[in-house]
Protein backbone atom coordinates (compact mmCIF):
# COMPACT_ATOMS: atom_id res chain seq x y z
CA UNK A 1 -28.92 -16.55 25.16
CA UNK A 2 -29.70 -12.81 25.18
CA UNK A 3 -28.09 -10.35 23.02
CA UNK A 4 -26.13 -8.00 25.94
CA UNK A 5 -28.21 -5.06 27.03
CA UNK A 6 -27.16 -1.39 25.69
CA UNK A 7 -25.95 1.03 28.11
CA UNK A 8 -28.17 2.69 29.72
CA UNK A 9 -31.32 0.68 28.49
CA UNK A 10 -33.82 -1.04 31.65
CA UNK A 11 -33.05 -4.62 31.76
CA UNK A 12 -36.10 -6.65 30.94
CA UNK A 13 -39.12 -7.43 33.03
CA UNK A 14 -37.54 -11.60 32.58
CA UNK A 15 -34.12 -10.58 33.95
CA UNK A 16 -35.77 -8.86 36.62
CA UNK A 17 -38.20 -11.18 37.98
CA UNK A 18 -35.25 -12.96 40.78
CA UNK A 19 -34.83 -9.32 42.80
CA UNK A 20 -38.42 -9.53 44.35
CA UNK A 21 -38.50 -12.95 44.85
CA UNK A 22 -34.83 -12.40 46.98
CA UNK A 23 -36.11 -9.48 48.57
CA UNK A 24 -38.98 -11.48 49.71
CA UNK A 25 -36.84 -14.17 50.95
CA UNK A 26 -34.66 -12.09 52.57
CA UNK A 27 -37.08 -10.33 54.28
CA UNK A 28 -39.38 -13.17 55.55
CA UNK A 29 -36.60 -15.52 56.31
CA UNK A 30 -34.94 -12.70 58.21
CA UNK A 31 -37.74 -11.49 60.19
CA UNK A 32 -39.05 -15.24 61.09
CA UNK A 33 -35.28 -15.83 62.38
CA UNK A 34 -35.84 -12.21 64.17
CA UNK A 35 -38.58 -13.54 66.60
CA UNK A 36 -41.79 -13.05 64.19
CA UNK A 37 -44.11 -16.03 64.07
CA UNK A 38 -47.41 -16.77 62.02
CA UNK A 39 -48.33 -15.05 59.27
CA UNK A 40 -45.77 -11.80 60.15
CA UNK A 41 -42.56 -12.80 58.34
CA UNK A 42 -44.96 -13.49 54.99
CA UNK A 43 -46.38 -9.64 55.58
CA UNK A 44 -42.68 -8.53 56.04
CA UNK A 45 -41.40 -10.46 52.87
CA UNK A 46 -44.58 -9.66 50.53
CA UNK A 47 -44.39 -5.90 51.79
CA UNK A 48 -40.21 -5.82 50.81
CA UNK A 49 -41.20 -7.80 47.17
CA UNK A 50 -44.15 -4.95 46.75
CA UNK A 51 -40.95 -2.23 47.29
CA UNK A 52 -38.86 -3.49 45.11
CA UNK A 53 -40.92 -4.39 42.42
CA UNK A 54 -42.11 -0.48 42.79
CA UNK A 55 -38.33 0.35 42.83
CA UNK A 56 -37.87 -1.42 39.25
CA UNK A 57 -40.78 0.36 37.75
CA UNK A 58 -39.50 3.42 38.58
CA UNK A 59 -37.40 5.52 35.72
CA UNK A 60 -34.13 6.81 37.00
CA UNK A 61 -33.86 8.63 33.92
CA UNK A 62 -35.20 12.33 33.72
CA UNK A 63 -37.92 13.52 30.70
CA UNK A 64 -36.50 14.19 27.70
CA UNK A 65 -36.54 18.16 26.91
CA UNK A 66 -37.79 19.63 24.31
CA UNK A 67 -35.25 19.81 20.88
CA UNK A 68 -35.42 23.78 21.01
CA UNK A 69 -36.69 26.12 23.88
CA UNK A 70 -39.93 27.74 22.91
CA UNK A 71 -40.44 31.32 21.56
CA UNK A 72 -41.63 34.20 23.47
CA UNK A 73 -44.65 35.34 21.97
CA UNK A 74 -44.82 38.76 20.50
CA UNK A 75 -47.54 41.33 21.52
CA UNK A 76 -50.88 41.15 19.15
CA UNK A 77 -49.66 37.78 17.03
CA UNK A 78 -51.95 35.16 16.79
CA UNK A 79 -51.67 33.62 19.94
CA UNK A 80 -53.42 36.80 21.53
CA UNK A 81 -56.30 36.74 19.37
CA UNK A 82 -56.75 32.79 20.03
CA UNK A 83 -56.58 33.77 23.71
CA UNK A 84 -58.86 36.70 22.73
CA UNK A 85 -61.56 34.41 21.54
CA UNK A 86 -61.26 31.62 23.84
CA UNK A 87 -62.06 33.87 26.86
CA UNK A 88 -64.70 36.35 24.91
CA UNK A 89 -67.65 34.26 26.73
CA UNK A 90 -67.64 31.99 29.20
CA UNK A 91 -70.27 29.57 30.51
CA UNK A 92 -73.07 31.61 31.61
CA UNK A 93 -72.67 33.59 28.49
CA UNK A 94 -70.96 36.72 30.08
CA UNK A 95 -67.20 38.03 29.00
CA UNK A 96 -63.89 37.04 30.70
CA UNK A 97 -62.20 39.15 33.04
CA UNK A 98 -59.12 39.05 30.63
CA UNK A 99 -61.40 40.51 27.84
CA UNK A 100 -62.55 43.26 29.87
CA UNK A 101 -58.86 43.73 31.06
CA UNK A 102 -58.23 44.46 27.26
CA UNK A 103 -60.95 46.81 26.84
CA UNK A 104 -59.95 49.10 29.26
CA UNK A 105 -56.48 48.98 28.49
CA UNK A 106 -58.02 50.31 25.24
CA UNK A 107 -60.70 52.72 26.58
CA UNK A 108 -57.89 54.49 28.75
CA UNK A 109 -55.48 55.10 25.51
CA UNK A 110 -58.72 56.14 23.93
CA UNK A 111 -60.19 58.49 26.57
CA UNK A 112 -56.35 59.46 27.35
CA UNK A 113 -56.29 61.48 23.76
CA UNK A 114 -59.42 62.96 24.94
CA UNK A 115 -58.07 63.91 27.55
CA UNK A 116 -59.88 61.68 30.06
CA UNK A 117 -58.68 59.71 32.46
CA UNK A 118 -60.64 55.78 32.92
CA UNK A 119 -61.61 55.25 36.81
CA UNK A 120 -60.69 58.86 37.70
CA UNK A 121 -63.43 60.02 40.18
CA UNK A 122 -63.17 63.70 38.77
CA UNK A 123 -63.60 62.31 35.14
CA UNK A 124 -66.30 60.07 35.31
CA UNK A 125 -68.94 61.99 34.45
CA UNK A 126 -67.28 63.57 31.89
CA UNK A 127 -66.59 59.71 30.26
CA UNK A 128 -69.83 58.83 30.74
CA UNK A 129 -71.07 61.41 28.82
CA UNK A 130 -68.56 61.01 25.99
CA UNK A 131 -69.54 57.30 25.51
CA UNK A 132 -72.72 56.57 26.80
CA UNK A 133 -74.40 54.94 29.87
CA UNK A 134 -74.15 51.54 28.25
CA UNK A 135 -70.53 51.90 27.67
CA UNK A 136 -69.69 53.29 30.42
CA UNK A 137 -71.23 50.43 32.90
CA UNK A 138 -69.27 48.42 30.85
CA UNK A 139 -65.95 49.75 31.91
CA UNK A 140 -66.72 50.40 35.04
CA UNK A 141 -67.59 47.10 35.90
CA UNK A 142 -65.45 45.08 38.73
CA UNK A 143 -67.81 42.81 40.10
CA UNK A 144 -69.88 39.87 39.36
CA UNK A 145 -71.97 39.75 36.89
CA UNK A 146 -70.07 40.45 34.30
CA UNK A 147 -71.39 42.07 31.01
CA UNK A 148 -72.09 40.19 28.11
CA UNK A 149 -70.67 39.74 24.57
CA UNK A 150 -73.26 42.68 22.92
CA UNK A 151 -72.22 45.10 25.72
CA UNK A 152 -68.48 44.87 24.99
CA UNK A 153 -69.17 44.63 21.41
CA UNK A 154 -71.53 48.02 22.11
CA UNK A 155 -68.58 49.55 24.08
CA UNK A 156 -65.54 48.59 21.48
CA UNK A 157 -68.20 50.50 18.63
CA UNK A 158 -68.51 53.76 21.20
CA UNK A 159 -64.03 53.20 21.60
CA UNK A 160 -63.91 53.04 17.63
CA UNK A 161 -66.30 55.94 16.85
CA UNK A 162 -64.58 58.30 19.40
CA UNK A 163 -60.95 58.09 16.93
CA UNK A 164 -57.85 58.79 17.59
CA UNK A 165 -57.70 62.74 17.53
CA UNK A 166 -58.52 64.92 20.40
CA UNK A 167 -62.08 66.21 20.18
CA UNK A 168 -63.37 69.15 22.52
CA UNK A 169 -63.67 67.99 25.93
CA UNK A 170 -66.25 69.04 28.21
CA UNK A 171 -64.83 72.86 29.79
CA UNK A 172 -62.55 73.29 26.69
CA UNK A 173 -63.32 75.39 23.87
CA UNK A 174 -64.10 74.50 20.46
């Protein structure tokens, strides 16, 4: 004797066994009364079994969720620097296209108190000169290849040495 099932709980694969073995004979005795001969009504019954046996596997009952829903993340905590450093260089040794999203998201706040504008046609030359050639390439850079870890780190050292105070720009006066 079997203690009774809970609610709610799958039945055993032992209590379970009889369903494909009526489904089979069912399904074979039915189809060989139906006019199939040979080997057919043993396809037809095996086929029927195969369903229902998938039928019992399957869980009716959805994934369990998750006890709480998870936290936004906040801007700059650590998840950003371990996405930071996970896409600082890829395979072939070159930067991510997230990193360099990042740096010039921080070159135009930079060049912005300058009052320079990043990927303005009238400006570039003016940005070029204020940070270099090197630098420069580097944030101008859309297209494959991408430039590598000592070019961004070269380019954040230009960003960090220009500060945060307005300097003379080209045009202005001192």
């Amino acid at each position: 004797m079997t203690p009774p099932a809970r609610a709610g709980a799958p039945m055993p694969w032992w209590e379970r066994r009889w369903q494909p073995v009526a489904a089979f004979a069912l399904l074979a005795g039915g189809s060989w009364f139906g006019g199939l001969r040979s080997w057919s009504p043993v396809l037809v019954g095996l086929a029927g079994a195969a369903l229902v046996v998938v039928l019992l596997r399957i869980d009716a009952e959805p994934e369990p969720r998750w006890a709480r829903p998870p936290q936004p993340r906040l801007h700059g905590v650590r998840g950003d620097v371990q996405d930071l450093a996970w896409t600082m260089v890829g395979r072939d040794k070159r930067v991510g296209e997230w990193v360099l999203r990042r740096l010039r998201v921080v070159a135009t706040a930079r060049l912005a108190r300058h009052g320079l504008r990043l990927g303005a046609a009238q400006d570039d030359e003016a940005v070029r000169e204020l940070v270099g050639p090197r630098a420069f390439a580097t944030l101008t850079r859309y297209s494959s290849p991408l430039p590598t870890l000592p070019d961004v780190r070269h380019t954040l050292d230009v960003l960090e040495a220009l500060g945060t105070r307005r300097t003379t720009t080209p045009g202005s006066t001192p």
